[in-house]
Protein backbone atom coordinates (compact mmCIF):
# COMPACT_ATOMS: atom_id res chain seq x y z
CA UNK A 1 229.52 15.52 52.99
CA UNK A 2 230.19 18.95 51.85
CA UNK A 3 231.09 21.49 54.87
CA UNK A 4 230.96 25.13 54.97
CA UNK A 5 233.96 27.32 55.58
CA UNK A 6 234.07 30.04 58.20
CA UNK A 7 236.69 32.66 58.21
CA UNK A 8 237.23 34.56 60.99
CA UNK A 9 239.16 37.85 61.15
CA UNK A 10 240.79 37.49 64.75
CA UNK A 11 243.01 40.89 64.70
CA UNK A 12 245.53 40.87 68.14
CA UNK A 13 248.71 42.48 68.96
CA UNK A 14 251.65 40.34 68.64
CA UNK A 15 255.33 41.83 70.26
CA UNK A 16 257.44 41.49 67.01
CA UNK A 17 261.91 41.32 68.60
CA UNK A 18 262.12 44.85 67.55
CA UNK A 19 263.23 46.54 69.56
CA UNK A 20 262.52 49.55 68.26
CA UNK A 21 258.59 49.05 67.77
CA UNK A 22 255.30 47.10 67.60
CA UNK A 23 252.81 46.53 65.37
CA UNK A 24 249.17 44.54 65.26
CA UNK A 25 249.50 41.43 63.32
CA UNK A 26 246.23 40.22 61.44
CA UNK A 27 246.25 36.42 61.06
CA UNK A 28 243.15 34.69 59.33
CA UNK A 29 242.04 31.61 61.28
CA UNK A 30 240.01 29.15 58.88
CA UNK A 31 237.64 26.64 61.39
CA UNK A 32 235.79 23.89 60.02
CA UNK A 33 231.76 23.69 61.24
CA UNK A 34 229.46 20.99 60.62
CA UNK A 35 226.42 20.80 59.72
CA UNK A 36 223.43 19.31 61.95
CA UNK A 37 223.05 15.96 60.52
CA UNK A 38 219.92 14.76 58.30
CA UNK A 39 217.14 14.08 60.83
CA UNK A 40 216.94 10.58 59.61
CA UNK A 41 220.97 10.58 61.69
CA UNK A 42 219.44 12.31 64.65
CA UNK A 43 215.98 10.18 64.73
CA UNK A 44 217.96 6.90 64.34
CA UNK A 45 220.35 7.90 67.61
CA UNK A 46 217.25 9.16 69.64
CA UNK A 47 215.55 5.13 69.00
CA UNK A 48 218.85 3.74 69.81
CA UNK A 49 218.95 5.28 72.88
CA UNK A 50 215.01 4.59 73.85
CA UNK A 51 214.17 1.48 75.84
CA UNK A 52 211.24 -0.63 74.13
CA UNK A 53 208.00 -1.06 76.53
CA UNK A 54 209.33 -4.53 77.61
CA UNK A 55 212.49 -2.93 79.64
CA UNK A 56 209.57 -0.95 81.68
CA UNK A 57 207.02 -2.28 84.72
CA UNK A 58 203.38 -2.12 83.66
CA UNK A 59 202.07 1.69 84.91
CA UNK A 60 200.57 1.39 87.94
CA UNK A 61 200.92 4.04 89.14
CA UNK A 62 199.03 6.91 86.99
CA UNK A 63 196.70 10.03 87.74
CA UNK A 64 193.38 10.31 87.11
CA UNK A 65 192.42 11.39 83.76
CA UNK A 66 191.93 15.33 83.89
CA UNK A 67 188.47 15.34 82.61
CA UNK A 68 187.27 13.46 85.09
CA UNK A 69 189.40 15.27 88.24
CA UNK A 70 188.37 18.28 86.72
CA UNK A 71 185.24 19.11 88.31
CA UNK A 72 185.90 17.42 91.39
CA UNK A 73 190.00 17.81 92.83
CA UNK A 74 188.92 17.31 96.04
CA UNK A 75 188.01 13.84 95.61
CA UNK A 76 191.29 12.81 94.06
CA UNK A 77 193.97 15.32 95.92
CA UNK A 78 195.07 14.73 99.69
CA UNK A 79 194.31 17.11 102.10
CA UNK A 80 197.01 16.06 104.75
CA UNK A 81 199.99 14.38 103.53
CA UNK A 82 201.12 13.08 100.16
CA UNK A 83 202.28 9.78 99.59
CA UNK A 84 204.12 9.80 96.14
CA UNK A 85 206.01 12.54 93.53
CA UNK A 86 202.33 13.23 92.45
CA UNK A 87 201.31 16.04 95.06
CA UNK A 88 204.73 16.25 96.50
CA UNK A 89 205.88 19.67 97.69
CA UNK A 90 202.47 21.80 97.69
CA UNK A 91 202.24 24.07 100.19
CA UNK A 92 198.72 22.74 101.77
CA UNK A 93 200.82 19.63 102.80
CA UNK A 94 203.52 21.14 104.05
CA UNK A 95 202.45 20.56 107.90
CA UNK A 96 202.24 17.33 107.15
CA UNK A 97 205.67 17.25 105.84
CA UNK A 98 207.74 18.46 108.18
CA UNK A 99 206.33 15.60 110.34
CA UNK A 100 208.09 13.02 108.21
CA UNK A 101 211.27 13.06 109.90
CA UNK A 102 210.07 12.53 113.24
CA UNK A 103 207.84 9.31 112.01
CA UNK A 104 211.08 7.76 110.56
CA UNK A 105 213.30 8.41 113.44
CA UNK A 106 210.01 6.36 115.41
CA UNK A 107 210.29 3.87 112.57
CA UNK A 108 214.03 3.65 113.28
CA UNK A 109 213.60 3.11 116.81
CA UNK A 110 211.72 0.05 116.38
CA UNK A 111 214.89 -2.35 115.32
CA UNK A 112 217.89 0.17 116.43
CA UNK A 113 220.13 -2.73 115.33
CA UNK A 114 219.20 -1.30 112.06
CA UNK A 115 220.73 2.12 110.94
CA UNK A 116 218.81 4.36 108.33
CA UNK A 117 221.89 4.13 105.44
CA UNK A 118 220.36 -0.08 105.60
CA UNK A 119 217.28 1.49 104.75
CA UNK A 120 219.03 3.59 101.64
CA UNK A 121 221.01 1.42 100.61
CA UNK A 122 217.92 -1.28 100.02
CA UNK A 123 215.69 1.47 98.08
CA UNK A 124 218.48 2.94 96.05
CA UNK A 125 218.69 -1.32 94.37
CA UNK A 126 214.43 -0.66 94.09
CA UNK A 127 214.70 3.20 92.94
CA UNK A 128 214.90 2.05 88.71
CA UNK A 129 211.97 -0.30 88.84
CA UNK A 130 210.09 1.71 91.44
CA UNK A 131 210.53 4.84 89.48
CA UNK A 132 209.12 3.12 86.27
CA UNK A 133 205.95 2.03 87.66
CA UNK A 134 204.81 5.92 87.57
CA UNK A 135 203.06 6.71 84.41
CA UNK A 136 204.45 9.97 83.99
CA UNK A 137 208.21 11.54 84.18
CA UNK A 138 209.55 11.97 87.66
CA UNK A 139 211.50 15.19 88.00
CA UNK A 140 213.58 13.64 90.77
CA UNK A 141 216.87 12.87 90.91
CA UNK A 142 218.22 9.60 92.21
CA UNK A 143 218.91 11.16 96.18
CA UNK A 144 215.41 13.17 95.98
CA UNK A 145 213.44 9.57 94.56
CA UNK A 146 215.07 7.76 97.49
CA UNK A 147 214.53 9.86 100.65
CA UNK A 148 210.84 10.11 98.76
CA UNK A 149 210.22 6.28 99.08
CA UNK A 150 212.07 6.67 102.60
CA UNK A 151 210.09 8.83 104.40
CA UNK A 152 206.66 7.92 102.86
CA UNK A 153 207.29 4.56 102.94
CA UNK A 154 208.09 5.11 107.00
CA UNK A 155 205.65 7.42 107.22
CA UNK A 156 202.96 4.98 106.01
CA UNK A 157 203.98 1.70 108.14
CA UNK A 158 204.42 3.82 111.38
CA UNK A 159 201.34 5.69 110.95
CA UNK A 160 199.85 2.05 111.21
CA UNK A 161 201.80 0.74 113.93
CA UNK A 162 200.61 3.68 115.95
CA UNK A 163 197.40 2.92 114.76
CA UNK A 164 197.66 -0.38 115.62
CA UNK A 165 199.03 0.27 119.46
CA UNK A 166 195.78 2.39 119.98
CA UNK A 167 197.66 4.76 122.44
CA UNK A 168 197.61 8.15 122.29
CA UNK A 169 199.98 10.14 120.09
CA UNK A 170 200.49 13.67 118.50
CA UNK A 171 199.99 11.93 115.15
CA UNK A 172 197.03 10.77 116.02
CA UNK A 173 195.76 13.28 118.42
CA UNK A 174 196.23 16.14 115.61
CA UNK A 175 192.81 18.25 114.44
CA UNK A 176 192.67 16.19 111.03
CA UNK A 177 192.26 13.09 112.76
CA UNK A 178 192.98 9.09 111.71
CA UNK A 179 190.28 9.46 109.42
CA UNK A 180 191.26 11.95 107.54
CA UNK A 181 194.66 10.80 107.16
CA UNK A 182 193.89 7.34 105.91
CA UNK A 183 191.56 8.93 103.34
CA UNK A 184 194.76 10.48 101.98
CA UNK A 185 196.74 7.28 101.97
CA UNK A 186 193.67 5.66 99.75
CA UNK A 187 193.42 7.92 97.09
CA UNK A 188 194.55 6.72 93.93
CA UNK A 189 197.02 9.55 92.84
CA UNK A 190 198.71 9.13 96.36
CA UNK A 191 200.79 5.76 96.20
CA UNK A 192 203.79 4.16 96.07
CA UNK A 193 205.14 0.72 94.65
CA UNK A 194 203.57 -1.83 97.41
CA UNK A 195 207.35 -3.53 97.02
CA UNK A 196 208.95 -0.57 98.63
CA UNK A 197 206.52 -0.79 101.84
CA UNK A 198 207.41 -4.72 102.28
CA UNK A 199 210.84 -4.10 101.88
CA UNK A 200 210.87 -1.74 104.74
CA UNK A 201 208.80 -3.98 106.51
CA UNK A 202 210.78 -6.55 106.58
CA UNK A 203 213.90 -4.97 107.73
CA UNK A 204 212.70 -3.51 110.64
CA UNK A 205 210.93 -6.84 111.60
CA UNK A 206 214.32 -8.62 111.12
CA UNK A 207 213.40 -10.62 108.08
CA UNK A 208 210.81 -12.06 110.92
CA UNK A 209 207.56 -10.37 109.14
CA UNK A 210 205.88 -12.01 106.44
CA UNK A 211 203.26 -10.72 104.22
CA UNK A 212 200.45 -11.93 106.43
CA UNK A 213 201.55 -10.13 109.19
CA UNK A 214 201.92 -6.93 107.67
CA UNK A 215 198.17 -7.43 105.80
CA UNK A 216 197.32 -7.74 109.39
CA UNK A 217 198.37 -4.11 109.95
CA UNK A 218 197.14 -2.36 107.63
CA UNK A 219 193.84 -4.09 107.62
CA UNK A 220 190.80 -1.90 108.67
CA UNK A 221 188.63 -3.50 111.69
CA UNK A 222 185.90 -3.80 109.51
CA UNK A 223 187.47 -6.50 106.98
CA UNK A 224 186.92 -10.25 107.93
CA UNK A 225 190.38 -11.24 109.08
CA UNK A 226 190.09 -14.44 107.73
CA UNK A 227 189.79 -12.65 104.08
CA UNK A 228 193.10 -13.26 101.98
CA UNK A 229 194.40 -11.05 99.55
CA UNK A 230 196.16 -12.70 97.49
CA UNK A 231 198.90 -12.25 94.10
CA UNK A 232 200.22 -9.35 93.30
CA UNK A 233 199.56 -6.39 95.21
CA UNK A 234 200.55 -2.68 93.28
CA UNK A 235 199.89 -0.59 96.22
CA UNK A 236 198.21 0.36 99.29
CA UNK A 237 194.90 1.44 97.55
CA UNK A 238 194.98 -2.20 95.27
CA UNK A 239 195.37 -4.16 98.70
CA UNK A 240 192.18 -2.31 100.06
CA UNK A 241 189.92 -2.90 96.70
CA UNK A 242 191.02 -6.49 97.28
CA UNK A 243 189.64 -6.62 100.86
CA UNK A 244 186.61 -4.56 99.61
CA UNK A 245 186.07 -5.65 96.59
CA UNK A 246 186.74 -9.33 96.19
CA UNK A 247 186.72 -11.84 93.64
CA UNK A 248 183.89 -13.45 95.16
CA UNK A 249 181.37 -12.42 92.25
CA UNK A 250 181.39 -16.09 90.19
CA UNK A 251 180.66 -16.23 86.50
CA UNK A 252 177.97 -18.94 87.46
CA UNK A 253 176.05 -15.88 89.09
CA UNK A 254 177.32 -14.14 86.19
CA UNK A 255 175.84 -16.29 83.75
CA UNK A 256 172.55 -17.07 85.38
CA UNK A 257 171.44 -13.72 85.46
CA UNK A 258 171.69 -12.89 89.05
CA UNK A 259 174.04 -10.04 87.95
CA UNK A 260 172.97 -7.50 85.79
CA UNK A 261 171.49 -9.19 82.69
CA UNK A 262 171.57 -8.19 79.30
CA UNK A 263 169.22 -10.10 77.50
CA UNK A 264 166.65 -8.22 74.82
CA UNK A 265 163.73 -9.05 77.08
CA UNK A 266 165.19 -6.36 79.78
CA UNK A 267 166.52 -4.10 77.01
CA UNK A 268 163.39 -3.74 74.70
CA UNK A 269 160.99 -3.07 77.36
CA UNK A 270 161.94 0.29 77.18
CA UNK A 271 160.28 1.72 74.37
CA UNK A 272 162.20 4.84 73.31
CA UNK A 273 165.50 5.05 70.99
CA UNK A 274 166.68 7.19 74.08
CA UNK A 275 166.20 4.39 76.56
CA UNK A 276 167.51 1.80 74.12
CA UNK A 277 170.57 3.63 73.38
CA UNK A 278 171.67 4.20 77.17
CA UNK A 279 171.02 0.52 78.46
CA UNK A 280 172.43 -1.18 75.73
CA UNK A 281 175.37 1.18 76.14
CA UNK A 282 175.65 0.89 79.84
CA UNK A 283 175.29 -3.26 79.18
CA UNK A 284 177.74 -3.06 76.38
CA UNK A 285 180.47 -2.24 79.33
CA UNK A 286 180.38 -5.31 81.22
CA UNK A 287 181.89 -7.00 77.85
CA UNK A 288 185.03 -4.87 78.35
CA UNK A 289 186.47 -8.45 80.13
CA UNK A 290 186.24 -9.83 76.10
CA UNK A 291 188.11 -6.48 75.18
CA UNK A 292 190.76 -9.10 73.67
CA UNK A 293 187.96 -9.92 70.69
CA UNK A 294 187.62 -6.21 69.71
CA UNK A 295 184.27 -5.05 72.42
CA UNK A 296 184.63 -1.27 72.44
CA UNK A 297 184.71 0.30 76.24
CA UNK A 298 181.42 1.93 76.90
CA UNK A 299 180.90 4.94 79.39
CA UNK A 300 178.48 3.78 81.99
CA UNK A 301 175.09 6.74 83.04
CA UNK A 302 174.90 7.78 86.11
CA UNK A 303 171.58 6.56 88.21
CA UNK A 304 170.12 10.09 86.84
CA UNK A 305 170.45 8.89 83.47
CA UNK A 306 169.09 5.66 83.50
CA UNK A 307 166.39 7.26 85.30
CA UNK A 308 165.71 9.70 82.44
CA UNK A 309 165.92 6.86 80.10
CA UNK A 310 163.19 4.52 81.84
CA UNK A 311 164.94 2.88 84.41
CA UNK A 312 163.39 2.25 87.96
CA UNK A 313 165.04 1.73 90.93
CA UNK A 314 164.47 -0.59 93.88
CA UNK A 315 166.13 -1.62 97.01
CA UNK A 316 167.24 -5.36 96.75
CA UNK A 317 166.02 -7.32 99.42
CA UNK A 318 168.11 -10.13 100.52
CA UNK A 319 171.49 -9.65 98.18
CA UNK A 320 174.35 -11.83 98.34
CA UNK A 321 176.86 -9.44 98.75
CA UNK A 322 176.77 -5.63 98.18
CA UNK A 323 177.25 -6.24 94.05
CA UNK A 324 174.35 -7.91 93.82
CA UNK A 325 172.45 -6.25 91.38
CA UNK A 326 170.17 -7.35 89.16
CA UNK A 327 168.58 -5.46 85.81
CA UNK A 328 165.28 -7.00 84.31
CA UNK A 329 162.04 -5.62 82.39
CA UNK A 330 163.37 -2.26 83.06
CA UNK A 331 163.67 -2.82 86.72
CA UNK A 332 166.99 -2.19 88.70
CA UNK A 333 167.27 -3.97 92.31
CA UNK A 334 170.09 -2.55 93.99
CA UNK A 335 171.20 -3.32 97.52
CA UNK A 336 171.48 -0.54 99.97
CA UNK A 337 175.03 1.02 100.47
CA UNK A 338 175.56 3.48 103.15
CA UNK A 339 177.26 6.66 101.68
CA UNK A 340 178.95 9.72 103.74
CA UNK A 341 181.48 11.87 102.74
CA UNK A 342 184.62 9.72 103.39
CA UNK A 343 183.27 6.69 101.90
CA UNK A 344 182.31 9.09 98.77
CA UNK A 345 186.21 9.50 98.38
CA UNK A 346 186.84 5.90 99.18
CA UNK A 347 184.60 4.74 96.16
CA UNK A 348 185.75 6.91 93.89
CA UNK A 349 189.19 6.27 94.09
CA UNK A 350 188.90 2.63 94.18
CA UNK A 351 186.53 3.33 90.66
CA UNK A 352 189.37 4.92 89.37
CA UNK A 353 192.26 2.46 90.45
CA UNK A 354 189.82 -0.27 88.50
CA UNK A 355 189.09 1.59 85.58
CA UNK A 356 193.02 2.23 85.63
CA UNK A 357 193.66 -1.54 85.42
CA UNK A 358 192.78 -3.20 81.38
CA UNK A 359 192.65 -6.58 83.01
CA UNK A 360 189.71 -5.92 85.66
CA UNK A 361 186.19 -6.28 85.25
CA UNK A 362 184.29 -3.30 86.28
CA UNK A 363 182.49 -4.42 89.50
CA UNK A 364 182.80 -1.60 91.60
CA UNK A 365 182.27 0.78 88.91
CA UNK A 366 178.77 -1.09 87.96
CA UNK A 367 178.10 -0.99 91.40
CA UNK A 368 178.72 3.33 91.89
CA UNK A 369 176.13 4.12 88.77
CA UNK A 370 173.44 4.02 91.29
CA UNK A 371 174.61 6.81 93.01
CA UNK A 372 175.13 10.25 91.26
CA UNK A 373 177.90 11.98 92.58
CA UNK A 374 177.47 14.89 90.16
């Protein structure tokens, strides 16, 4: 490899043993440089040094895409408290923040046998895998990722305890209200790993708490108790679209039409190109479960659309369960759904966790076209 040669004049004053006098000395100084190596070099390091996809967690933890937040942030960001490096440190949640601390030493208090550097010590062995379940580059550092997953993770359980102990408390008793503070623990930008919040759990129930019981605190009052959730859970929001969304739609109801059906009877009784067009698009999504044989994604019209395009709408009478809706000779029975401004929220964000997830069927998101949110 050939290499350039730099001389440098360096001129400095140098004491000659005369007594008598001094003199400058020049003295030439010859210093190698190299040359940036050839980028194949520098490419070849760089993939040496990246980890393939298999060293990293499946992203679970993502935002939603910015086309769709766009025209509607406040739907997607908290308004309270942030859970997560996602909204961390804006100044609209800053109230919220300095709150944190006192909701861990409460946490702490519950199993004093237990100091807070257990607690540390437990999430810095998680911090790697929790940290690659985020779709995006953390700008934390290791201390900053940890007292993160500390103090939210706290945060989260002992909101729920006191919750749970229905007695009064600051927390609670605050002008935002529960309410408003679970919203922000449901939205889907606002999460962390659901392995963090059962590790926690379990230390400061002594190893004595199982998953059932802590399911049992942070289910809402208005879930059947007896209803499981069951596998793997990613994080607070996935637990809740298991309890509200459950895998109780069967591919027998599937497959004898009382779902959505997609036969040419229902789809060429409209008569237009229009109305042909959106249907069999909006149809064409619920193959997206046979994505694995090459069926495109579809985008899936809003109730206005499918209005526009010959659709008519009718309240279901009778439906087995809230998905219940059925599509034929250009006639949509929907059951009723009772929508205010939290639930709005709620929906949305479970829509987005399940259109975040390649191996779910869009149930909820068929369900949400009858309502136009626009």
């Amino acid at each position: 490899m050939s290499r350039k040669m730099l001389e440098l004049e360096l001129e400095h004053e140098m004491l000659l043993l005369e007594p008598s006098k001094m003199k400058p000395v020049k003295e030439a100084v010859v210093i190698d440089i190299e040359p940036p190596p050839p980028l194949e070099v520098s490419l070849k390091e760089k993939l040496e040094k990246t980890q393939r996809w298999e060293a990293f967690e499946p992203f679970i933890l993502s935002r939603v895409p910015h086309i769709v937040r766009e025209s509607h942030k406040d739907l997607y960001e908290p308004r309270v408290v942030s859970i997560g490096p996602y909204h961390r440190g804006k100044r609209s949640l800053s109230a919220m923040e300095a709150l944190k601390p006192r909701c861990l030493i409460d946490f702490l208090d519950r199993n004093p046998k237990v100091g807070v550097e257990v607690y540390v010590e437990k999430i810095r062995e998680l911090e790697e895998r929790a940290r690659r379940c985020y779709s995006e580059t953390i700008n934390l550092n290791k201390d900053e990722f940890v007292e993160m997953l500390l103090l939210d993770g706290c945060f989260l359980l002992e909101f729920f305890f006191k919750v749970r102990a229905r007695e009064p408390h600051a927390l609670l008793d605050v002008g935002w209200g529960t309410k408003t503070i679970i919203g922000d623990l449901l939205l889907f930008e606002n999460q962390i790993p659901f392995f963090v919040v059962e590790m926690l759990y379990s230390i400061v129930t002594c190893y004595d708490g199982d998953r059932e019981s802590l399911l049992f605190l942070l289910q809402p009052s208005s879930i059947d108790p007896t209803l499981p959730a069951e596998g793997k859970i990613y994080h607070l929001l996935h637990l809740y679209y298991q309890w509200f969304i459950p895998a109780r739609i069967s591919s027998s109801r599937r497959s004898n039409g009382s779902s959505v059906s997609s036969s040419s009877e229902s789809t060429t009784s409209l008569e237009s190109p229009r109305s042909r067009w959106i249907i069999n698009s909006w149809l064409g999504s619920r193959s997206w479960s046979n994505k694995k044989l090459g069926t495109p994604m579809r985008s899936i019209p809003c109730a206005t659309q499918l209005h526009e395009a010959g659709v008519t709408f009718k309240r279901k009478e009778s439906p087995s369960d809230q998905f219940d809706i059925t599509f034929q000779n250009g006639v949509m029975e929907i059951p009723t759904l009772l929508i205010d401004s939290v639930r709005k929220v709620f929906y949305l964000n479970l829509a987005a966790f399940e259109r975040s997830c390649s191996t779910m069927e869009f149930d909820l998101n068929m369900r949400v076209i009858s309502i136009d949110f626009s």
